[in-house]
Protein backbone atom coordinates (compact mmCIF):
# COMPACT_ATOMS: atom_id res chain seq x y z
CA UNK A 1 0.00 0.00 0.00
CA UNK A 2 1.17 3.47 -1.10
CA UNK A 3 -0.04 6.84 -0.43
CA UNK A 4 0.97 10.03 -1.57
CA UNK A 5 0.80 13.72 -0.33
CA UNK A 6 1.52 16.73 -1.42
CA UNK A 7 1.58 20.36 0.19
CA UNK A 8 -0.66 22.99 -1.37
CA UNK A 9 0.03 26.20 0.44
CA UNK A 10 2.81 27.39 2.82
CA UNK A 11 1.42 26.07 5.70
CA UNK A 12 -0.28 22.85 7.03
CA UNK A 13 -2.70 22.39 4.01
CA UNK A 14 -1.63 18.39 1.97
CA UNK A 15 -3.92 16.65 -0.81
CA UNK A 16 -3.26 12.91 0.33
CA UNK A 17 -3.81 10.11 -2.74
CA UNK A 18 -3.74 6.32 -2.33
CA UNK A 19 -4.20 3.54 -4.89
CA UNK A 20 -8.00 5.05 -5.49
CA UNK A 21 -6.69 7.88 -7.10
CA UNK A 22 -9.42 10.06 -4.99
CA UNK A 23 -7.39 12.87 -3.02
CA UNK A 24 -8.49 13.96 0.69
CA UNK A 25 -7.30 17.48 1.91
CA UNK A 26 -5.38 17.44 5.23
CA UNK A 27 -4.77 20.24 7.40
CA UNK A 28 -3.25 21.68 10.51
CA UNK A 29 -5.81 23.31 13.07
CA UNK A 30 -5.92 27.27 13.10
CA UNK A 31 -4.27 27.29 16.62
CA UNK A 32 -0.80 26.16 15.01
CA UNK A 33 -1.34 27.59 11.43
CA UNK A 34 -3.88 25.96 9.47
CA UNK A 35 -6.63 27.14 7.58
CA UNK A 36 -9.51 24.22 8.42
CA UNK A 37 -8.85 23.31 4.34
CA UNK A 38 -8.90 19.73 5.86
CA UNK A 39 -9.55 17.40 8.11
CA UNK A 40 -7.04 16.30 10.78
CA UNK A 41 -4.84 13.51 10.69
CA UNK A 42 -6.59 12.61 13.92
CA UNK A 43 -9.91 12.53 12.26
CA UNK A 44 -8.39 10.80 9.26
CA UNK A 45 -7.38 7.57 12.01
CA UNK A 46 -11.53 8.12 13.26
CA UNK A 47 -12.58 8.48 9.62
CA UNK A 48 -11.13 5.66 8.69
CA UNK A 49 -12.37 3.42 11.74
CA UNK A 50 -15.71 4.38 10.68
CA UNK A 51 -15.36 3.42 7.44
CA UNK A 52 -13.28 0.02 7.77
CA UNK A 53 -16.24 -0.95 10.00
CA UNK A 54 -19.15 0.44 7.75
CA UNK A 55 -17.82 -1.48 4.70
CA UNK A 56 -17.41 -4.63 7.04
CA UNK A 57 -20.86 -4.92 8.82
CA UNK A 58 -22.31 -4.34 5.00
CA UNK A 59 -20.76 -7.01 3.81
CA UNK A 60 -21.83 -9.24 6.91
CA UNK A 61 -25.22 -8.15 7.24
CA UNK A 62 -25.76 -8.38 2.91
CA UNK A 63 -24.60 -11.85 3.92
CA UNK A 64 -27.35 -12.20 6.26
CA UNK A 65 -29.84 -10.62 4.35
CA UNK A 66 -30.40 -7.44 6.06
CA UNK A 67 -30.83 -4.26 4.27
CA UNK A 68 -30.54 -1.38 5.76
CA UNK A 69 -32.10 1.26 3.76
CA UNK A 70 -29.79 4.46 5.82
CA UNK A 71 -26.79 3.57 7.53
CA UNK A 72 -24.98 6.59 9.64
CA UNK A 73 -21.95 6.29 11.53
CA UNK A 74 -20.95 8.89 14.37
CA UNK A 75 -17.85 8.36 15.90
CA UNK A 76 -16.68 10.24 19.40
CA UNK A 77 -13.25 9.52 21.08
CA UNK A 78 -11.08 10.48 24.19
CA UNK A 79 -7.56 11.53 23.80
CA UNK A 80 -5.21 11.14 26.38
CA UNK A 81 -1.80 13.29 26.31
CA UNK A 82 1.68 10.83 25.70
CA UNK A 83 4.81 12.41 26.63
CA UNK A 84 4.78 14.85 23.71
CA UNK A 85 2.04 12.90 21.50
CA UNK A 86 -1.88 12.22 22.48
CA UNK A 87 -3.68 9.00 21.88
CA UNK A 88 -6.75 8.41 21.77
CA UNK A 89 -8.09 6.07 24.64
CA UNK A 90 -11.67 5.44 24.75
CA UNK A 91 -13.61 5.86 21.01
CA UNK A 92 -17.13 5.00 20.69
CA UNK A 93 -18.47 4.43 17.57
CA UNK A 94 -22.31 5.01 17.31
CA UNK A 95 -24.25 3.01 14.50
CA UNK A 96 -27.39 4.29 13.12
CA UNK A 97 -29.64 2.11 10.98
CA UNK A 98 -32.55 2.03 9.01
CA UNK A 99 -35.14 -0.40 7.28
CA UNK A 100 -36.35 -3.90 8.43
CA UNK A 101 -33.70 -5.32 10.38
CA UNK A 102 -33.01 -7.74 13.12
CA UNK A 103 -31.15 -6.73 15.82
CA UNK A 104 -29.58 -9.32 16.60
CA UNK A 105 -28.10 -9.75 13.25
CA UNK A 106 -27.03 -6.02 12.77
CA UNK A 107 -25.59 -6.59 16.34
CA UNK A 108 -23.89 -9.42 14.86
CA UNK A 109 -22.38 -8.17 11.96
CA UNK A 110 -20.83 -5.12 14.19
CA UNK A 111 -19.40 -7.40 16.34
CA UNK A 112 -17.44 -9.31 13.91
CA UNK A 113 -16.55 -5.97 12.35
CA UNK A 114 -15.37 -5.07 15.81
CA UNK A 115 -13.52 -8.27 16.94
CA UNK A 116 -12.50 -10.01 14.16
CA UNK A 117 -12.30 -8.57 10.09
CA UNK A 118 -11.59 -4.27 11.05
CA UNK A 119 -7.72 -3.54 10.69
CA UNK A 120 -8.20 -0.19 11.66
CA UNK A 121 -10.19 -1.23 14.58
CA UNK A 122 -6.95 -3.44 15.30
CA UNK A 123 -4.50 -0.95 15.16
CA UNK A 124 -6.00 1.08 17.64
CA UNK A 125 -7.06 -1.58 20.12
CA UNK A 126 -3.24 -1.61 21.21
CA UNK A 127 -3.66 2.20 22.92
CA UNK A 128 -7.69 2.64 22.92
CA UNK A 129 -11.20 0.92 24.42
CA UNK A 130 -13.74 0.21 21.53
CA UNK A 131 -17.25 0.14 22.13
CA UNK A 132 -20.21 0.74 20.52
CA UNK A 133 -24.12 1.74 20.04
CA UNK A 134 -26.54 0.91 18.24
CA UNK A 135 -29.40 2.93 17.36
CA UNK A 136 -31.78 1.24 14.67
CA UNK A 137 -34.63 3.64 12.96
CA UNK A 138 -37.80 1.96 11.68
């Protein structure tokens, strides 16, 4: 796996590509420089927690035959300071479905996400608590 950045202004401000192709915009917080003309490498780790599990509990629960018709992901975490570093230390990551599902299989599918097929997930269960909630709509 490759990725690629590239600076855009004087400051903080990076277009980051991978193998996709598709750039994301990275940037420094106003308090040391930056211009909000990106997200946060911080968010990027959160961002991509959410997403590793999203794409894994879809593939579990088309599996088991649930469709959700919305799926929204909101993802909250602690950080903790580390000699001149923070990590995070507790993230929660809040699951919000729709349609006709069964609990117990959405439940399911988040849990192997969680425990067993998420590399991101896995990466940060060596400094931070993972937990969850599950909110299903209709």
């Amino acid at each position: 796996m490759e990725v690629n950045l590239t600076r855009l202004n004087q400051d903080y401000h990076f277009a980051a590509t991978g193998t996709s192709g598709v750039a994301v915009h990275m940037d420094g917080s106003p308090e040391i420089g930056g211009h909000n003309l990106g997200a946060r490498p911080m968010e990027m780790l959160l961002m991509g927690l959410g997403g590793c599990s999203a794409i894994d509990v879809i593939m579990v629960m088309k599996k088991q035959r649930q469709e959700a018709t919305t799926f929204d992901i909101k993802v909250t975490a602690d950080r903790e300071k580390v000699a001149e570093y923070s990590e995070f230390r507790n993230i929660n990551i809040h699951f919000i479905l729709g349609g006709n599902l069964n609990e117990e299989k959405v439940r399911k599918a988040i849990e192997l996400s969680l425990e067993k097929y998420c590399s991101v997930a896995m990466v940060l269960y060596k400094t931070s608590t993972i937990t969850y909630t599950l909110e299903l709509l209709g």
